[in-house]
N, C-alpha and C. Protein backbone atom coordinates (compact mmCIF):
# COMPACT_ATOMS: atom_id res chain seq x y z
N UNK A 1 142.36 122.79 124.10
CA UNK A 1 142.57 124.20 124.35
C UNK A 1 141.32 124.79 124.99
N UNK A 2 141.72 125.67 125.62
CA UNK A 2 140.58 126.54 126.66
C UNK A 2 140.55 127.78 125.77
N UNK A 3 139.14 128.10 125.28
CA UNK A 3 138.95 129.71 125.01
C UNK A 3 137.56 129.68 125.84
N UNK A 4 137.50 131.18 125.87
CA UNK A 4 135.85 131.41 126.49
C UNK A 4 136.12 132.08 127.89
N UNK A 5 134.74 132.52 127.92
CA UNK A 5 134.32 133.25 129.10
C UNK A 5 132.61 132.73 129.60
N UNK A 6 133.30 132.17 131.15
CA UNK A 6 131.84 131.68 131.30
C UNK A 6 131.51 132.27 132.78
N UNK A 7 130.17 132.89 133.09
CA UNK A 7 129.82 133.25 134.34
C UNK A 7 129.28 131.94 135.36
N UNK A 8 129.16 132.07 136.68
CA UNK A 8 128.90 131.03 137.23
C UNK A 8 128.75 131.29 138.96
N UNK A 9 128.13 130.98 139.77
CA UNK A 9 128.73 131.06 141.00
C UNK A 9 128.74 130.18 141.71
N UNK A 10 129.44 129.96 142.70
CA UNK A 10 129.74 129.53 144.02
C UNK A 10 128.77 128.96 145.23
N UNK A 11 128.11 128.10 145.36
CA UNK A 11 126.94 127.55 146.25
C UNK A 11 127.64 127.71 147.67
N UNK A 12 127.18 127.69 148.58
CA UNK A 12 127.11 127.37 149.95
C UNK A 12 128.05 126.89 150.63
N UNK A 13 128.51 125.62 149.62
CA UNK A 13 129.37 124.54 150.69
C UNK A 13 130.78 124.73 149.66
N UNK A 14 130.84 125.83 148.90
CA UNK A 14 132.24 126.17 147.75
C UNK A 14 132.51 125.33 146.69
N UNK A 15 131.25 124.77 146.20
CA UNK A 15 131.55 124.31 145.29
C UNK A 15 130.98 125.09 143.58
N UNK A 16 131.84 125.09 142.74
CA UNK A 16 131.08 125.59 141.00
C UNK A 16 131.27 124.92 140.53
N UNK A 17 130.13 124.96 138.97
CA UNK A 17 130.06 124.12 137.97
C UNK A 17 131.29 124.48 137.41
N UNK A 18 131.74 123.18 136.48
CA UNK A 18 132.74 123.52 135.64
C UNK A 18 131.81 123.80 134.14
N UNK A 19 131.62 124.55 133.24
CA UNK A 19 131.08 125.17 132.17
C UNK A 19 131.52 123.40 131.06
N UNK A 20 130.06 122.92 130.73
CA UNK A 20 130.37 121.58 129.97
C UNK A 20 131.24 121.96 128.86
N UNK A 21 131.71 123.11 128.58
CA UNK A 21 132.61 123.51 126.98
C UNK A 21 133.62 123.27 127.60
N UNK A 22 134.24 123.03 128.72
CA UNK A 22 135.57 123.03 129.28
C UNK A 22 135.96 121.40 130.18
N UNK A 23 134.67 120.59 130.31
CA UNK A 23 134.94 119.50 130.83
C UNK A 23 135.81 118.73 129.91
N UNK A 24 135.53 117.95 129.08
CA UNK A 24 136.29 117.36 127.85
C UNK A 24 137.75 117.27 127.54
N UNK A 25 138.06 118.90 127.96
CA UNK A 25 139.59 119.20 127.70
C UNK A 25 140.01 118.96 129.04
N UNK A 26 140.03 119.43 129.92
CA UNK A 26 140.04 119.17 131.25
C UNK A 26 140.10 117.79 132.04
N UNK A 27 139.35 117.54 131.87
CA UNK A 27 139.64 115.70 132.20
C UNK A 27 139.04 114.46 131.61
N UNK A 28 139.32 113.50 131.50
CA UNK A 28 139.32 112.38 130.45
C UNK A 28 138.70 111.46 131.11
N UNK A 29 137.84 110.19 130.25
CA UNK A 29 137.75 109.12 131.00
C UNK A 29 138.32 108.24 131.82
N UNK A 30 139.60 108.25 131.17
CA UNK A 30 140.83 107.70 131.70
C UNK A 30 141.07 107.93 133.12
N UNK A 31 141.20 109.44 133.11
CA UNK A 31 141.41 110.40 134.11
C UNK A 31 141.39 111.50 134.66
N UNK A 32 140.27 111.60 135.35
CA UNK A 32 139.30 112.75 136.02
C UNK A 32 139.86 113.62 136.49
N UNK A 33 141.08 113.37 137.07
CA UNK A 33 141.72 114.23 138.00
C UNK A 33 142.41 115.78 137.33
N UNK A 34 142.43 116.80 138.03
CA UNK A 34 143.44 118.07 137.36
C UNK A 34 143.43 118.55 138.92
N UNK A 35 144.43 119.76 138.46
CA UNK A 35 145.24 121.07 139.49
C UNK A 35 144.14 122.05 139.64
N UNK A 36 144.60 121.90 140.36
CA UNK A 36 144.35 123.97 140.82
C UNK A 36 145.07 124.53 141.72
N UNK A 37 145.66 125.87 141.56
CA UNK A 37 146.60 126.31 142.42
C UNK A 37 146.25 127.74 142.21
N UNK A 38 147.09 128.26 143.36
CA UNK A 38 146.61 129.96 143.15
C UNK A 38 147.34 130.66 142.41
N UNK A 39 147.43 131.39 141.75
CA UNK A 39 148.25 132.41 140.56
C UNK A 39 149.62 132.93 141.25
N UNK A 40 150.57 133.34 140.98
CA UNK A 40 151.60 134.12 141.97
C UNK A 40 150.80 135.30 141.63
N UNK A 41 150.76 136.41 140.85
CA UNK A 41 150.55 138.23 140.34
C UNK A 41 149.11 138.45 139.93
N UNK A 42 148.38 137.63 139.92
CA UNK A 42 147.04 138.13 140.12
C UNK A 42 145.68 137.07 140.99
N UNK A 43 144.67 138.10 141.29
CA UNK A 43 143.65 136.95 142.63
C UNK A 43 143.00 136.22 141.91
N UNK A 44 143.74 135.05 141.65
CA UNK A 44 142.68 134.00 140.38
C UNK A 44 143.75 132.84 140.85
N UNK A 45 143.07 132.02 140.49
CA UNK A 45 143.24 130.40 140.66
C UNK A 45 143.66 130.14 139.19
N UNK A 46 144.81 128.89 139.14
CA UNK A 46 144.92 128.46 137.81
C UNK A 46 144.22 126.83 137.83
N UNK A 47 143.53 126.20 136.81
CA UNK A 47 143.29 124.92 136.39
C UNK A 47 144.06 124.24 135.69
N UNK A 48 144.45 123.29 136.05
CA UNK A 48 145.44 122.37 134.87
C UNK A 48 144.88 120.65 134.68
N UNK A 49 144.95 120.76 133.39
CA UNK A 49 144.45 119.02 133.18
C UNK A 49 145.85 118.26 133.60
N UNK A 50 145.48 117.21 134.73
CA UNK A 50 146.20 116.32 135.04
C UNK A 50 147.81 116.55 133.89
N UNK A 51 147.32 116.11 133.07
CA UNK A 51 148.55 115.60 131.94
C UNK A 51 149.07 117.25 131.80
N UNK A 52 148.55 118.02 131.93
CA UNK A 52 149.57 119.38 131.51
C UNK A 52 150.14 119.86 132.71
N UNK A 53 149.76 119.19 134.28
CA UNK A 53 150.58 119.87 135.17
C UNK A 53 151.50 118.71 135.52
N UNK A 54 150.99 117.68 134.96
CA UNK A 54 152.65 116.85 135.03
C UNK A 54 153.27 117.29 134.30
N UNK A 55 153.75 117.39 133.29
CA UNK A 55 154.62 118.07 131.94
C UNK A 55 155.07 119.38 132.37
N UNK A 56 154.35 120.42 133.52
CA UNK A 56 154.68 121.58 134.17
C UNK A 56 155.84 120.87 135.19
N UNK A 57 155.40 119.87 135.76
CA UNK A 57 155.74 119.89 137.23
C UNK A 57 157.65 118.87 136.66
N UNK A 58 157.48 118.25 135.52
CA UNK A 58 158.57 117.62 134.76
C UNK A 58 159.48 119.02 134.46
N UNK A 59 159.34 119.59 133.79
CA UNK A 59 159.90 121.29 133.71
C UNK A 59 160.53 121.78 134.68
N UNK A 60 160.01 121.73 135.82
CA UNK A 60 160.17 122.45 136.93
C UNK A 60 161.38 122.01 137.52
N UNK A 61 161.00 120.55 137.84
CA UNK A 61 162.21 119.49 138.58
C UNK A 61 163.55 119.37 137.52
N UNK A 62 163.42 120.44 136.57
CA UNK A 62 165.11 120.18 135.56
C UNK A 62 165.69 121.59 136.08
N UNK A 63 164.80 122.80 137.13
CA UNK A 63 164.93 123.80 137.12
C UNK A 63 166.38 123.50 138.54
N UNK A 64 167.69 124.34 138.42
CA UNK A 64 168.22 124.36 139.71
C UNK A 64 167.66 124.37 141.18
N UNK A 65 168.08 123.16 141.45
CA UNK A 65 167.25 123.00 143.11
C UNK A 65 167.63 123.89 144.44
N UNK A 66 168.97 124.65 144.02
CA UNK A 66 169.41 125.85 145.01
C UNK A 66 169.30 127.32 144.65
N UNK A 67 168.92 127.41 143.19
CA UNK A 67 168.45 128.57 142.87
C UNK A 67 167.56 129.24 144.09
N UNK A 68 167.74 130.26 144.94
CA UNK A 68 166.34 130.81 145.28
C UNK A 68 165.11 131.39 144.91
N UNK A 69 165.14 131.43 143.63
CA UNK A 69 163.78 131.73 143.35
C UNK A 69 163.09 130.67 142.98
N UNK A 70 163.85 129.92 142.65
CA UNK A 70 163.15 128.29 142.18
C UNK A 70 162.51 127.87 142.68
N UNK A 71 163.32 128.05 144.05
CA UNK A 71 162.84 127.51 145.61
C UNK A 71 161.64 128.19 145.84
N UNK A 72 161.37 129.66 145.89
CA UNK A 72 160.66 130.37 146.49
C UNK A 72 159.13 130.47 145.51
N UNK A 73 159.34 129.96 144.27
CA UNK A 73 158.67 129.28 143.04
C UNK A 73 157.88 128.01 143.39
N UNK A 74 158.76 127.45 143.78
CA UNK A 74 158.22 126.14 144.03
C UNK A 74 157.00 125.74 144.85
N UNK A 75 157.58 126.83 146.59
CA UNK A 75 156.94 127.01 147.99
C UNK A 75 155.86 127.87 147.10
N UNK A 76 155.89 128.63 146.81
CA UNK A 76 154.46 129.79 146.42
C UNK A 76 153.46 129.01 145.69
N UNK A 77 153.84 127.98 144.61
CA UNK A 77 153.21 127.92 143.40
C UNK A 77 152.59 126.34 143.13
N UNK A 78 153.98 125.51 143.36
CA UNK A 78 153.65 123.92 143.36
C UNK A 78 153.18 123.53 144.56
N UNK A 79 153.43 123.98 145.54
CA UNK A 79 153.08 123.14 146.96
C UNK A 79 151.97 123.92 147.54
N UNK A 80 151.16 124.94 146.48
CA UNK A 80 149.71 125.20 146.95
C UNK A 80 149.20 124.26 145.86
N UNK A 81 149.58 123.60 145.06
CA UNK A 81 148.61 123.06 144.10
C UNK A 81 147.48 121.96 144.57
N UNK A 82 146.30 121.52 144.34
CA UNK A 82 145.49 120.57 145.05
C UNK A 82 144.94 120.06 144.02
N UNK A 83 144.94 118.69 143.81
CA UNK A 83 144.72 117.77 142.91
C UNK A 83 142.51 117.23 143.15
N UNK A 84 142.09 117.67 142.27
CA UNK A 84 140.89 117.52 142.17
C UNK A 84 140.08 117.02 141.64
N UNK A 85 138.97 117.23 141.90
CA UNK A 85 138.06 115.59 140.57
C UNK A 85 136.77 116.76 140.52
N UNK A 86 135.99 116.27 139.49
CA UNK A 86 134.46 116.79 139.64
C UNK A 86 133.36 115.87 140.00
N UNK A 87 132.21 116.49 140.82
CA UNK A 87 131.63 115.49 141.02
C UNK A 87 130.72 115.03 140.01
N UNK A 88 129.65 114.04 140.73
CA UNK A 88 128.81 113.70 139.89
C UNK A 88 128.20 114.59 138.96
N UNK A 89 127.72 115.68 139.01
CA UNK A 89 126.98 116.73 138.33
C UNK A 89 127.79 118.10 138.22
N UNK A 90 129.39 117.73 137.50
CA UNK A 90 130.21 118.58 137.03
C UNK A 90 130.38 119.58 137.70
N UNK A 91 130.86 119.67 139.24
CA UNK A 91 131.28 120.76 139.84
C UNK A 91 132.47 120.43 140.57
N UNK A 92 132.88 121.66 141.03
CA UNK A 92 134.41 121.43 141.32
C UNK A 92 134.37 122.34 142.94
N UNK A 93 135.22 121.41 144.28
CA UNK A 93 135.23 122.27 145.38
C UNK A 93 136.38 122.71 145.19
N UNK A 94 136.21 123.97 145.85
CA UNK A 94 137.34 125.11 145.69
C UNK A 94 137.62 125.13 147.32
N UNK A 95 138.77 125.07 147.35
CA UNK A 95 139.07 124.91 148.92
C UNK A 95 138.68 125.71 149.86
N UNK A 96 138.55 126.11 150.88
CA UNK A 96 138.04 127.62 151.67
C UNK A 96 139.72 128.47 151.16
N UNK A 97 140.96 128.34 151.75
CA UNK A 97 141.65 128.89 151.41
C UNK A 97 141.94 129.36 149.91
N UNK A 98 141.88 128.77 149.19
CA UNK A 98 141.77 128.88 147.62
C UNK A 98 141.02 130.14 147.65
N UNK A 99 140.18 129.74 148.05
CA UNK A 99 138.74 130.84 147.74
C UNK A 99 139.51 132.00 148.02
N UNK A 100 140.13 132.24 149.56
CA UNK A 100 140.43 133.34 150.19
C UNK A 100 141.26 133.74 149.57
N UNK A 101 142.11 133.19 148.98
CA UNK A 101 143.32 133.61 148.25
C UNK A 101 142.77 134.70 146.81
N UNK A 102 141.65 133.80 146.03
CA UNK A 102 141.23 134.60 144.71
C UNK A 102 140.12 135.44 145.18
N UNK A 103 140.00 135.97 146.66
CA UNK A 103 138.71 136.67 146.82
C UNK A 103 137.62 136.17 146.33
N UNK A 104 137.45 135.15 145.98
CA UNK A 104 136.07 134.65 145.30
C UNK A 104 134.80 134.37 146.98
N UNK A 105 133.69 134.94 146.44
CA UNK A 105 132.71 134.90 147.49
C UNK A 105 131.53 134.11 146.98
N UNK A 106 130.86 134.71 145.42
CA UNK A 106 129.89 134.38 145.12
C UNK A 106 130.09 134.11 143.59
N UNK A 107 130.11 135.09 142.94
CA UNK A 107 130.23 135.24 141.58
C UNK A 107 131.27 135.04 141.07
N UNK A 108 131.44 134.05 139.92
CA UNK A 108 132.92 133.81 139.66
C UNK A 108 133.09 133.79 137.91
N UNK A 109 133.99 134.03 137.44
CA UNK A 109 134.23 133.87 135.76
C UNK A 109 135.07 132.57 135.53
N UNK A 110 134.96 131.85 134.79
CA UNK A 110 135.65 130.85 134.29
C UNK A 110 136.06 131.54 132.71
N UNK A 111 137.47 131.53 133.21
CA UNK A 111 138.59 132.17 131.45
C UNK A 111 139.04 131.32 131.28
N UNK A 112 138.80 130.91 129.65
CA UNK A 112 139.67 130.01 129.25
C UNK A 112 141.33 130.76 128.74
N UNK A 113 142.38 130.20 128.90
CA UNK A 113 143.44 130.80 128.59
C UNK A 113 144.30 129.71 127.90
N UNK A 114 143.52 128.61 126.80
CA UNK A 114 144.36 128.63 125.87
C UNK A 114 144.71 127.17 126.72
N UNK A 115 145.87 126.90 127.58
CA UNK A 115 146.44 125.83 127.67
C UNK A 115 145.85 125.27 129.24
N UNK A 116 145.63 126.56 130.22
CA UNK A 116 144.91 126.33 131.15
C UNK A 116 143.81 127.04 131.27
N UNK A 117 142.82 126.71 132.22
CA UNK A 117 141.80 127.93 132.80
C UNK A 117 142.12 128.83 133.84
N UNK A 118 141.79 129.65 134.19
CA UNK A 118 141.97 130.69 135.37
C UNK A 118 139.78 130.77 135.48
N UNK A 119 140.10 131.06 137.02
CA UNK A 119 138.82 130.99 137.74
C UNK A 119 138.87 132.25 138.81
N UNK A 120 138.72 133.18 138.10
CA UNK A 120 138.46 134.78 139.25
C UNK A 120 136.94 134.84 139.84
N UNK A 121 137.05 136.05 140.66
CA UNK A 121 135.67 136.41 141.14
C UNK A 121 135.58 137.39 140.19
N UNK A 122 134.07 137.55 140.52
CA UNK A 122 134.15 138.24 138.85
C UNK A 122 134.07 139.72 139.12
N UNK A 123 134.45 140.36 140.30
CA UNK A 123 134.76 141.79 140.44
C UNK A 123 135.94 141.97 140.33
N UNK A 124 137.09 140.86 140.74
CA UNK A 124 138.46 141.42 140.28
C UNK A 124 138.55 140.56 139.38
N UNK A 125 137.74 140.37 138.20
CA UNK A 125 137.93 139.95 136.81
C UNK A 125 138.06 141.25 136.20
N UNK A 126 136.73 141.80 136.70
CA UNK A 126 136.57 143.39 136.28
C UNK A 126 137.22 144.30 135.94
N UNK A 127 137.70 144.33 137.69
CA UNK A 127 139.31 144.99 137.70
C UNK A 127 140.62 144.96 137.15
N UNK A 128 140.23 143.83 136.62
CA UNK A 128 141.60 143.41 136.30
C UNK A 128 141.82 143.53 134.51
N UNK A 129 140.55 143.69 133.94
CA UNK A 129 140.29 144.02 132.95
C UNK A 129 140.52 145.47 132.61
N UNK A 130 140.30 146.32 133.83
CA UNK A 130 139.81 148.03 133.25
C UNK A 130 141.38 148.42 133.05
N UNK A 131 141.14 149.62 132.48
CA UNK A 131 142.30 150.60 131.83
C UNK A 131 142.32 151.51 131.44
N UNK A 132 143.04 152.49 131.83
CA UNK A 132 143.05 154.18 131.65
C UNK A 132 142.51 153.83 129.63
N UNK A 133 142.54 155.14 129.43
CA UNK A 133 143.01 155.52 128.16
C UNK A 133 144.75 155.26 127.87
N UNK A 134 145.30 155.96 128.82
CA UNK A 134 146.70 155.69 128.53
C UNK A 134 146.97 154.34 128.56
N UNK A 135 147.08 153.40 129.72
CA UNK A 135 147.05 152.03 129.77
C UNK A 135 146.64 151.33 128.54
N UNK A 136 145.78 151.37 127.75
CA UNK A 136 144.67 150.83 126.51
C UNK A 136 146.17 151.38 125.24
N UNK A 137 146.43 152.27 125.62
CA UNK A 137 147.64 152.93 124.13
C UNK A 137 148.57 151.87 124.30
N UNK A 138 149.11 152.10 125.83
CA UNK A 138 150.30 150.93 126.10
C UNK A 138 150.17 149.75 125.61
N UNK A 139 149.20 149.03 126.20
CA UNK A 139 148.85 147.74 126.05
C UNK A 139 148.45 147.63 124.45
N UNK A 140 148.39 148.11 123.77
CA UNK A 140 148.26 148.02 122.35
C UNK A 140 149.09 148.05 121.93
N UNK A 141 150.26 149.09 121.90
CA UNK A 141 151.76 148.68 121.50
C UNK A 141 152.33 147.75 121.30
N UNK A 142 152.21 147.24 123.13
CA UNK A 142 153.12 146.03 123.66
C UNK A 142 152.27 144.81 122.60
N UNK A 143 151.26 144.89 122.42
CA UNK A 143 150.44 143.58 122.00
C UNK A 143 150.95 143.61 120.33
N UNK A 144 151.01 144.87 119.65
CA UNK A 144 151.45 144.86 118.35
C UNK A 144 152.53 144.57 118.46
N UNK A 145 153.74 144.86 119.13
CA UNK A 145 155.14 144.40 118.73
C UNK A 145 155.55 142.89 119.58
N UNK A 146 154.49 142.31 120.50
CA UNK A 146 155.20 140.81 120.76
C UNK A 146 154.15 140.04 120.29
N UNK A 147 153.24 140.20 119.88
CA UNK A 147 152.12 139.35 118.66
C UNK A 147 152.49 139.98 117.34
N UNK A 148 152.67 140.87 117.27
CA UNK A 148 153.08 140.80 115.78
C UNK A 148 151.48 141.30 114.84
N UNK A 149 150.64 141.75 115.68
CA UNK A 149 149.20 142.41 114.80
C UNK A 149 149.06 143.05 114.48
């Protein structure tokens, strides 16, 4: 499992560290490899350990193959995904497009979320964090009645 919040940035040639609290879960001796793909509804990249985006990508293929949103699911979400390794000294390249996609330039947050990571820039981490007063009431509601706190 991924928890945490780690700061970090972006060198020259697009590559970041992956935060050593998150290597372990992430990829194995066995097998180095995981996902990354871009989010559909917000500018962040998702991470997936090898073994959890097969088990995604198994899910997917039981989903109707003429459905159109499935379809349009599929094109948006699976067929940006890019299969990745870290290098020698635990960093990860982020594609140029990737990048462009999560606005990431320099500064970036690594969130853990539990089953995957998400990798924002860390101004529309920011953003994406803030909230009216009213928004903060809402979102407290909603969080008490589908968590149950």
């Amino acid at each position: 499992m991924f928890r945490g919040q780690f700061a970090h940035s972006i060198d020259s040639k697009g590559r970041v560290s992956l935060p050593a609290r998150f290597r372990e879960s992430l990829v194995s001796p066995s097998d180095s490899r995981f996902v990354l793909t871009g989010a559909l509804f917000d500018p962040c990249l998702h991470v997936y350990p090898m073994r959890a985006w097969e088990a995604f990508e198994a899910k997917i293929s039981e989903l109707p193959s003429m459905d159109v949103n499935v379809v349009r699911f599929r094109r948006l979400y699976v067929s940006a995904a890019v299969e990745c390794e870290l290098d020698t000294a635990g960093r990860v390249l982020i594609p140029p497009q990737m990048r462009e996609k999560a606005r990431i330039e320099k500064d970036v947050i690594w969130a853990g979320m539990g089953a995957i990571l998400e990798l924002w820039s860390k101004s529309e981490w920011d953003q994406s964090l803030a909230m009216t007063p009213t928004e903060a009431a809402e979102f407290k509601q909603a969080v008490m009645e589908q968590i149950r706190i």
